[in-house]
Protein backbone atom coordinates (compact mmCIF):
# COMPACT_ATOMS: atom_id res chain seq x y z
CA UNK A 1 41.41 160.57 93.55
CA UNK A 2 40.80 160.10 97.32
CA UNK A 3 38.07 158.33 96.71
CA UNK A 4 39.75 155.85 94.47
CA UNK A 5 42.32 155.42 97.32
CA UNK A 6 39.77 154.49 100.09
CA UNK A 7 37.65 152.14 97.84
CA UNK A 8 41.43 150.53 97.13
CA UNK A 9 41.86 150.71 100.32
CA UNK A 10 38.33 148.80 101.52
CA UNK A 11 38.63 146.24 98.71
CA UNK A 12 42.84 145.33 100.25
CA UNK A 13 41.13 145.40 103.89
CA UNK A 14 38.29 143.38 102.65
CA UNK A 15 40.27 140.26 100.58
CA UNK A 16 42.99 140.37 103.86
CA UNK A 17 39.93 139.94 105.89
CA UNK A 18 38.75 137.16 103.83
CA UNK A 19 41.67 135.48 103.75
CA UNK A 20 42.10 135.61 107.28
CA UNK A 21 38.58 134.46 107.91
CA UNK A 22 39.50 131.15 105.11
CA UNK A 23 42.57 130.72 107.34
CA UNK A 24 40.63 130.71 110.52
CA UNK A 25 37.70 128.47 109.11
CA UNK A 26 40.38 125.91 107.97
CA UNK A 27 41.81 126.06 111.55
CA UNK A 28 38.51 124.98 112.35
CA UNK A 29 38.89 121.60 111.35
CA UNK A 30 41.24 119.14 112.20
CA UNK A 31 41.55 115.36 110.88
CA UNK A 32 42.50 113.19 113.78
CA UNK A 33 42.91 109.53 114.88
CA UNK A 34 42.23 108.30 118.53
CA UNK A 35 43.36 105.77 121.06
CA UNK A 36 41.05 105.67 123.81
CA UNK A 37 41.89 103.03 127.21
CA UNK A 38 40.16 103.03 130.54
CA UNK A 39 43.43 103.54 132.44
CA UNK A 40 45.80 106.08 132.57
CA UNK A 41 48.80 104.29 132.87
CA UNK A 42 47.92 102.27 129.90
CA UNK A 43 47.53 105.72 127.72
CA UNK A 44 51.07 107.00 128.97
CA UNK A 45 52.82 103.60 128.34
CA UNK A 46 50.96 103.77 124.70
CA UNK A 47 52.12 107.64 124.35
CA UNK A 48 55.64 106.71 125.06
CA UNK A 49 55.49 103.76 122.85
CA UNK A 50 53.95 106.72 119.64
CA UNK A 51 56.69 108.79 120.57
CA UNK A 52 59.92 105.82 120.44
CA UNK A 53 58.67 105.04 117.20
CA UNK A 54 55.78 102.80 117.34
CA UNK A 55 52.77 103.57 114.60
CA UNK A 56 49.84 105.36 116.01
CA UNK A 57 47.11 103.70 113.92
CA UNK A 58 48.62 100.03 114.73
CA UNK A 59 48.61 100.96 118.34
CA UNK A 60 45.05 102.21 117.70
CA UNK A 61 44.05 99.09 116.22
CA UNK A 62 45.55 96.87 118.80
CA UNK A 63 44.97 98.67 121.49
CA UNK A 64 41.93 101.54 121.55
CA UNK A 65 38.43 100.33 123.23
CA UNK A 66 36.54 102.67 120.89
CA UNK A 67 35.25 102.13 117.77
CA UNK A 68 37.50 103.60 116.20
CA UNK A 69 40.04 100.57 116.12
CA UNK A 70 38.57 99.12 113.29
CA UNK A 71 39.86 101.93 111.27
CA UNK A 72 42.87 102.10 112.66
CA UNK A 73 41.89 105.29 115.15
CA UNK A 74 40.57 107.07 112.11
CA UNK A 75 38.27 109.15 113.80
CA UNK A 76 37.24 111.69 110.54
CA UNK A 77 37.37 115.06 110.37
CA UNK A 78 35.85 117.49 113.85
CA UNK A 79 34.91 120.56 113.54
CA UNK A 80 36.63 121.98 116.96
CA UNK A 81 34.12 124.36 118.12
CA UNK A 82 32.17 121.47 118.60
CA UNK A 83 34.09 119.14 120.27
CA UNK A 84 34.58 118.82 124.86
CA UNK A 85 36.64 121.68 125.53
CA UNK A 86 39.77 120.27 126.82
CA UNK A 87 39.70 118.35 123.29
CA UNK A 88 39.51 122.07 121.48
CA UNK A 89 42.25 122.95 123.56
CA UNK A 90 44.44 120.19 122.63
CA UNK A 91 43.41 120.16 118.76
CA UNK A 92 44.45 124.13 118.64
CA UNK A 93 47.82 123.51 119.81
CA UNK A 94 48.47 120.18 117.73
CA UNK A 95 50.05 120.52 114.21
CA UNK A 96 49.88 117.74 111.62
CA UNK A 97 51.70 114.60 112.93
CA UNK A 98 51.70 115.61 116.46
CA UNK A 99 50.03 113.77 119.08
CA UNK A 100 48.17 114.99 122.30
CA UNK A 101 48.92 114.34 126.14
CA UNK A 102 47.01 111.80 127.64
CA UNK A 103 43.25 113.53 127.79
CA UNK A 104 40.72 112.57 130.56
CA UNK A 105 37.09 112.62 128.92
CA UNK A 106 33.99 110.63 129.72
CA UNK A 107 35.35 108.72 132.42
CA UNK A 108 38.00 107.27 129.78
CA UNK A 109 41.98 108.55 128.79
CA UNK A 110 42.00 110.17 125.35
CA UNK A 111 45.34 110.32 122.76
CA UNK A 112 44.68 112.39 119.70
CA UNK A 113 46.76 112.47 116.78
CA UNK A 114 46.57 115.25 114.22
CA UNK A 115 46.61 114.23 110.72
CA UNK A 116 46.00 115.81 107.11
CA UNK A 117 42.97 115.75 105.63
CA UNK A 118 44.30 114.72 102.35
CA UNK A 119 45.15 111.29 103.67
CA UNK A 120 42.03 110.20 103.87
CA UNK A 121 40.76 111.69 100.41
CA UNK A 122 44.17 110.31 98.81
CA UNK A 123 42.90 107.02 100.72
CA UNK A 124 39.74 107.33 98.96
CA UNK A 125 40.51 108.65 95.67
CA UNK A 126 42.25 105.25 95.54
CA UNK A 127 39.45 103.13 95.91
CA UNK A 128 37.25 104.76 93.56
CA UNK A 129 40.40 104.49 90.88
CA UNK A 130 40.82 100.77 92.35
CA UNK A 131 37.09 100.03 91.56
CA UNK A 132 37.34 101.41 87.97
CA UNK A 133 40.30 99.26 87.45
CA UNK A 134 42.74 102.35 86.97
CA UNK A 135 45.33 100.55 89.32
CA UNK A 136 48.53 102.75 88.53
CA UNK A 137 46.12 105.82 89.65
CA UNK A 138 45.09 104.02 92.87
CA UNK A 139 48.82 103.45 93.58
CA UNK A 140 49.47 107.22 93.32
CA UNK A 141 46.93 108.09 95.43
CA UNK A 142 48.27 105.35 98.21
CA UNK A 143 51.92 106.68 97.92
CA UNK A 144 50.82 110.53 98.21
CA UNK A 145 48.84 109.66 101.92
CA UNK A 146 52.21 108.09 102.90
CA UNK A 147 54.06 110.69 101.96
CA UNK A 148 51.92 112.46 104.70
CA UNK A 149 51.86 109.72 107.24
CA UNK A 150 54.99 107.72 107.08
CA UNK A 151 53.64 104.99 109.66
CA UNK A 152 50.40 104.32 108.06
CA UNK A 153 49.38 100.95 107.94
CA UNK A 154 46.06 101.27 106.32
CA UNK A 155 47.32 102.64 103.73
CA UNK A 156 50.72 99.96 103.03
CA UNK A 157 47.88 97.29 103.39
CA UNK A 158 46.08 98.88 100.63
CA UNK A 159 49.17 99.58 98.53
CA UNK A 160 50.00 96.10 98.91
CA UNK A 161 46.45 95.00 97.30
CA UNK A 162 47.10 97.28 94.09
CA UNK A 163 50.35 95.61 93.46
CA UNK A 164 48.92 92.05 93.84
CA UNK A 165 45.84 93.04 91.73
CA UNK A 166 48.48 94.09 89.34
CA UNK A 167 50.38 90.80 89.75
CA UNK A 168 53.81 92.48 90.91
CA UNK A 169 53.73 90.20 93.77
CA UNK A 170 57.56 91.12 94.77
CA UNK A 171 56.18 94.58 95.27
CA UNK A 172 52.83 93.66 97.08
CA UNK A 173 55.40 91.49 99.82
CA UNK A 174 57.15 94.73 100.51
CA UNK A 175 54.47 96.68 101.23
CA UNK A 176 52.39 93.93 103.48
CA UNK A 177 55.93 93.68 105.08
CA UNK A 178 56.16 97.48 105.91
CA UNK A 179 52.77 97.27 107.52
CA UNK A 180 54.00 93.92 109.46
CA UNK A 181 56.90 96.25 110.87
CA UNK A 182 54.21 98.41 112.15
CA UNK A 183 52.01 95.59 113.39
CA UNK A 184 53.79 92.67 113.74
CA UNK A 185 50.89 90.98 116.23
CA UNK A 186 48.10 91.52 113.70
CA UNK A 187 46.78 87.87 112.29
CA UNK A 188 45.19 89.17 109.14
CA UNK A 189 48.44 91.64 107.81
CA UNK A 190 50.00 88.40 108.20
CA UNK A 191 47.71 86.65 106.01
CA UNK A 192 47.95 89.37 103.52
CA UNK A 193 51.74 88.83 103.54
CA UNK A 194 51.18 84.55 103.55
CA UNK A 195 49.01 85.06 100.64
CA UNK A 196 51.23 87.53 98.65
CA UNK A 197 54.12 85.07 99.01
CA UNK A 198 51.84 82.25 97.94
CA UNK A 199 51.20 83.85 94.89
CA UNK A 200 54.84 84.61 94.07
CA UNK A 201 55.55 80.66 95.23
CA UNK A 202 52.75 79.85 92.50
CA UNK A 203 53.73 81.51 89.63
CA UNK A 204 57.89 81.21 90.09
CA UNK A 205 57.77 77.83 91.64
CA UNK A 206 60.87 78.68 93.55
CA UNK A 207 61.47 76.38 96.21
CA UNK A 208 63.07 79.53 98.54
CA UNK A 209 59.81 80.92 97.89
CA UNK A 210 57.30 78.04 98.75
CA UNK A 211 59.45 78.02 101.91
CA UNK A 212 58.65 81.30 102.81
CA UNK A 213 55.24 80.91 101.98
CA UNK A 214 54.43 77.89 103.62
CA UNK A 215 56.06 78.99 107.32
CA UNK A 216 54.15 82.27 106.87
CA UNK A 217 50.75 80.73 106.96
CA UNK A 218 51.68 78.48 110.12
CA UNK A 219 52.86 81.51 111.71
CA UNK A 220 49.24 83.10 111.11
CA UNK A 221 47.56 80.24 112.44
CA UNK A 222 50.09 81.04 115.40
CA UNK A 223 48.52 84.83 115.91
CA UNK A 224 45.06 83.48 115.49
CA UNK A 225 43.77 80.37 115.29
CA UNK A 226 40.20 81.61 113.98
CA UNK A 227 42.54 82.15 110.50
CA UNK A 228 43.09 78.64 110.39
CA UNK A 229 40.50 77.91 107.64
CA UNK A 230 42.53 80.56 105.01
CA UNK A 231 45.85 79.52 106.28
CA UNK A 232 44.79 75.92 105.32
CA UNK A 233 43.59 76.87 101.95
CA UNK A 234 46.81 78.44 101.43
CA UNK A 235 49.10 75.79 102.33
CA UNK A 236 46.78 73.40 99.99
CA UNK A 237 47.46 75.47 97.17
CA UNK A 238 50.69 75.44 97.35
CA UNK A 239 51.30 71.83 98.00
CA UNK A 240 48.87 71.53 94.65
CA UNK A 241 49.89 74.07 92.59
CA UNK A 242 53.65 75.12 93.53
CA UNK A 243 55.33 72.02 94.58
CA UNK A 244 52.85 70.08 92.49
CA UNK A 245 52.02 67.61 95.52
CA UNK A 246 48.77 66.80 95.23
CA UNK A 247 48.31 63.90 97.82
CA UNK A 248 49.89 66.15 100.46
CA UNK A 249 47.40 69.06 99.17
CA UNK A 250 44.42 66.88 100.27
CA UNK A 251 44.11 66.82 103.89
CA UNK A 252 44.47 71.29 103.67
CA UNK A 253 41.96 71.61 101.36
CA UNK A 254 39.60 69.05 102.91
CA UNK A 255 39.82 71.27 106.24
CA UNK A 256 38.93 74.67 103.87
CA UNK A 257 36.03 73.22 102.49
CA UNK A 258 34.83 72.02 105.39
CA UNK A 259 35.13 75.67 107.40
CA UNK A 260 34.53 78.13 104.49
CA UNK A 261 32.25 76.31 101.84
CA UNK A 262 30.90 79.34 100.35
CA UNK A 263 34.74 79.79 98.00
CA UNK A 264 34.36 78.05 95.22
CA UNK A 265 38.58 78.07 94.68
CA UNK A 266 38.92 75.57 97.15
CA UNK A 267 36.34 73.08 95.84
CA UNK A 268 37.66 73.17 92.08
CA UNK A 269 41.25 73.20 93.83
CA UNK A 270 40.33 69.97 95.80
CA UNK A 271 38.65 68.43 93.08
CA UNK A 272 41.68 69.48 91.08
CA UNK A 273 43.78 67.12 93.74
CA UNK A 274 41.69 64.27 94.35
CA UNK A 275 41.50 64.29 90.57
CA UNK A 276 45.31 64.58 90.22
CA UNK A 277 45.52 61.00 92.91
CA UNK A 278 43.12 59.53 90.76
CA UNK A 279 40.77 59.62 93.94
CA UNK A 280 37.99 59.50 90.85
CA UNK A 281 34.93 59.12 93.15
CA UNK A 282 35.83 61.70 95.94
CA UNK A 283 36.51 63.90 93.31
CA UNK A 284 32.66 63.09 92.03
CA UNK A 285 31.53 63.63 95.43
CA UNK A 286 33.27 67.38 95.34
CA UNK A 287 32.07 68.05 92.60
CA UNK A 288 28.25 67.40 93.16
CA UNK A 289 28.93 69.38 96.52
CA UNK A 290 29.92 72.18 94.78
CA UNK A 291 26.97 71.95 92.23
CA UNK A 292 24.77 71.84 94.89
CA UNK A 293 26.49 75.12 96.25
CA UNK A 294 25.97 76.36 93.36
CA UNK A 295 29.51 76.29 91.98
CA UNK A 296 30.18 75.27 88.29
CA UNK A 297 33.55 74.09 86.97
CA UNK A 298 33.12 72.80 83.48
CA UNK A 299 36.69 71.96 82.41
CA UNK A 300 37.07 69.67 85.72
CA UNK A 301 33.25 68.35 84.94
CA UNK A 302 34.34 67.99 81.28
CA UNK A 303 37.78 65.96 82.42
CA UNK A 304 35.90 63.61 85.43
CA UNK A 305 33.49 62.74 82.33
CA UNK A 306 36.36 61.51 79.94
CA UNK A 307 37.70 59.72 82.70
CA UNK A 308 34.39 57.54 83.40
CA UNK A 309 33.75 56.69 79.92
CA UNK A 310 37.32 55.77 79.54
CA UNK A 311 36.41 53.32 82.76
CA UNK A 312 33.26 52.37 81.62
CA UNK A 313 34.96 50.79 78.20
């Protein structure tokens, strides 16, 4: 019977000490974003901005030297053993959500902010469901990582895609609007808000709408000029389509095939609006531009044909 009692005994002490050991190898890990500036000062002004409210990954993207910006001081997941060790000694003491003192490393000032690893694997479990076309499952996905990280503006930009791919534009405004809250300064959330309210303008044909849409776009162009060539593309379509204006439509989409001539929407739209002036021959001349791009639009080919044996009679 004693021996039954040890071997229970050495099989409790074993799965504890396995469960510890799974603790302490989770602990190991830690999912983290990063803001990294050459100046102190400009770290502690950021760190009291984080901690008043401000989002950590828009302050990452607006603000971080590293490479990390461009994914919004996503930084992936460290092992901690491995990292400088007044990083380790920061990541041990941070929990989920937290973010670090300003950190001196590599001649540069560090801020760390813990996150979950889910949100990244939510984040990505949402893109494969996006590219299957299982939208309500990507939309899950997006809504559980925010759940973890209130202030994420990745992930409200992506949320805000789903809904327009899924055509519930009101919903898709919302969402580009939470991430504008966040970062109000970035040029291309505010395109993703222009064109979410474009759509909306173009399929309810409100005029409260149209308004909205149209100032958005100039406001764009006011963050960044170098978005110029999709706020004019914009504004054309909605002159064409939503207010049904096609002469003012002209001049926009003129500019937007000039700067981005590899979309074919904005030759068939400008063809669409010389067409709809009876501008007949700059409409040809579109046309054959686009054909030469490669671009083929056979019900506005079809309708220019109708119209020059109709002249030819």
């Amino acid at each position: 019977m004693r021996t039954v009692y040890r071997i229970i005994g050495l099989l409790v002490l074993l799965l504890g000490s396995l469960g510890i050991w799974e603790s302490l190898g989770a602990q190991e890990e830690r999912a983290i974003r990063r803001i990294v500036v050459a100046e102190r000062e400009a770290a502690e002004a950021i760190r009291q901005q984080v901690q008043q409210g401000a989002s950590f990954s828009a302050l990452a993207r607006a603000k971080s030297q590293g490479a990390e910006y461009t994914q919004w001081g996503y930084s992936g997941i460290v092992q901690v053993n491995e990292v400088q060790p007044a990083m380790r000694t920061a990541l041990l003491q941070l929990q989920e959500g937290q973010i670090s003192d300003v950190l001196p490393l590599d001649g540069q000032f560090v801020l760390l902010k813990v996150i979950s690893p889910k949100i990244p694997r939510h984040l990505e479990a949402a893109e494969r469901a996006e590219n299957a076309k299982q939208l309500p499952q990507a939309l899950q996905e997006i809504q559980s990582a925010l759940k973890l990280e209130a202030d994420n503006v990745q992930a409200y930009i992506k949320l805000g895609l789903v809904y327009q791919g899924m055509k519930q534009f009101d919903e898709a405004i919302r969402s580009f609007d939470k991430a504008r809250q966040y970062a109000p300064q970035e040029a291309q959330v505010a395109l993703l808000a222009a064109t979410a309210l474009m759509h909306a303008a173009v399929d309810s044909r409100k005029a409260a709408q149209v308004e909205q849409a149209l100032a958005a776009f100039q406001q764009v162009v006011q963050l960044d000029s170098r978005y110029a060539p999709s706020a004019d593309f914009g504004i054309g379509k909605l002159y064409l389509l939503a207010l049904r204006q096609p002469a003012k439509a002209v001049s926009y989409l003129e500019k937007a095939a000039e700067a981005v001539p590899s979309v074919p929407d904005v030759h068939r739209l400008l063809i669409q609006a010389y067409y709809d002036t009876q501008r007949y021959e700059q409409a040809w001349q579109s046309m054959r531009r686009a054909q030469d791009l490669g671009f083929d639009f056979p019900d506005l080919l079809a309708v220019l044909h109708k119209v020059k044996q109709h002249s030819q009679r």
